[in-house]
Protein backbone atom coordinates (compact mmCIF):
# COMPACT_ATOMS: atom_id res chain seq x y z
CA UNK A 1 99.49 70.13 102.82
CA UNK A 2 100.24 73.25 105.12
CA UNK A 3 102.42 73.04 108.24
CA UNK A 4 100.12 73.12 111.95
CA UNK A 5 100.06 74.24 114.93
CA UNK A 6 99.48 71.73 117.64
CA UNK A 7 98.73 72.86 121.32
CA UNK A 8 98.08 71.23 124.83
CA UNK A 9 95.80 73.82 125.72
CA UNK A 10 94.98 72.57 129.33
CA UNK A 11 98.34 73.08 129.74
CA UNK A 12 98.81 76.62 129.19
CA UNK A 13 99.28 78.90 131.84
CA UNK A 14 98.69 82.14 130.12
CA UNK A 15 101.95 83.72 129.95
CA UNK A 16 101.05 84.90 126.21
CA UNK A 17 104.17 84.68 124.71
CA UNK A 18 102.90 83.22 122.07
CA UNK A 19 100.03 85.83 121.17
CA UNK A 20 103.00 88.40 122.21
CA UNK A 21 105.07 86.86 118.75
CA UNK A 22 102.05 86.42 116.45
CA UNK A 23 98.77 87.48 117.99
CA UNK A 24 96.82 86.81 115.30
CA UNK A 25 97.74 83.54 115.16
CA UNK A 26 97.68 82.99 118.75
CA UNK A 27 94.40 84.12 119.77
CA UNK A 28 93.68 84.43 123.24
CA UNK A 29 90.18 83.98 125.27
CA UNK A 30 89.31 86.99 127.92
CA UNK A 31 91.17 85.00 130.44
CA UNK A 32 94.36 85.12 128.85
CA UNK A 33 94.76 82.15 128.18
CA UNK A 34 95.12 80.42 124.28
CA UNK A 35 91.78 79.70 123.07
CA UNK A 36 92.53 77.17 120.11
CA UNK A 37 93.93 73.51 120.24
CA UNK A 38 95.79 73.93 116.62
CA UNK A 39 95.12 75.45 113.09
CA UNK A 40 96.58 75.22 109.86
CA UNK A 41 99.24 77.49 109.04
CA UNK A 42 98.95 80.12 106.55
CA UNK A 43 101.32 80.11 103.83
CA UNK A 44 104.45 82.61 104.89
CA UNK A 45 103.43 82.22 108.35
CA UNK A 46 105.30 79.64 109.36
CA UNK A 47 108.27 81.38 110.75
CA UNK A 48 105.93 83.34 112.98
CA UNK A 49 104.53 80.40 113.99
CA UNK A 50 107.41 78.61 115.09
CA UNK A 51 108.23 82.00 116.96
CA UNK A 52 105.53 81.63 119.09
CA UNK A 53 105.95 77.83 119.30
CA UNK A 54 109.16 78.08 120.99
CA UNK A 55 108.52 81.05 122.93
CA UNK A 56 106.46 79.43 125.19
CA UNK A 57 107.72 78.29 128.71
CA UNK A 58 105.75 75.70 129.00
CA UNK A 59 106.36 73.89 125.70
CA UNK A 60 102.64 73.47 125.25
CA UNK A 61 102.92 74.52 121.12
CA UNK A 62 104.17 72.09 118.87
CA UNK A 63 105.02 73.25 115.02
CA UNK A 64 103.99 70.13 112.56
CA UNK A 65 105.48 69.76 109.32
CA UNK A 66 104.32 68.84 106.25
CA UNK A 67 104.74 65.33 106.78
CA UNK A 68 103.54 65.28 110.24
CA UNK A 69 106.91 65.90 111.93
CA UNK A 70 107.89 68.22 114.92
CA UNK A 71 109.75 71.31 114.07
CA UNK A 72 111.64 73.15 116.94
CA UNK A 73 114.67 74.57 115.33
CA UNK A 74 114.79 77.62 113.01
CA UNK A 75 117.76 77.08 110.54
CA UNK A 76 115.82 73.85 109.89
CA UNK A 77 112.13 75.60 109.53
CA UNK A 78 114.25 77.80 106.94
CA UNK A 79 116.18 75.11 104.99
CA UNK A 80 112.48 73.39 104.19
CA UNK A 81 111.06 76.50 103.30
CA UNK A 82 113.67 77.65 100.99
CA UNK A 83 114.05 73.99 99.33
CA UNK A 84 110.18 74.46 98.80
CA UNK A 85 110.74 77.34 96.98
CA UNK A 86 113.06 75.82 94.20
């Protein structure tokens, strides 16, 4: 199971921060605004993906773990990912 991206999209309000961390991740329509709801995480992404999670003013990007948790902190993001590893 990979980690997710979760996102309130009527919520945004196009600041791009997001796409401005990991654009192709964070695709954007031609208004500026994101264009998905959520997607899987590639493997090694994650990182980048909490990146643009948490740059977002508007809190509208939620990182899911593997067991369907929130992840907002970094040192936390890298703890799993290194235990993973072992």
């Amino acid at each position: 199971m990979a980690y997710k991206i979760q996102i309130d999209k009527k919520s945004c309000q196009g600041h791009a921060r997001c796409a401005n961390r990991a654009a192709d991740l964070f695709k954007l329509n031609a208004d500026g605004y994101i264009a998905s709801e959520g997607f899987e995480v590639p493997a090694g992404r994650e990182m980048d993906a909490l990146n643009g999670a948490v740059s977002c003013p508007e809190r509208v990007i939620t990182l899911i773990d593997e067991q369907g948790q929130p992840v907002k902190n970094r040192n936390v993001l890298q703890a799993a990912l290194d235990a993973k590893k072992k």
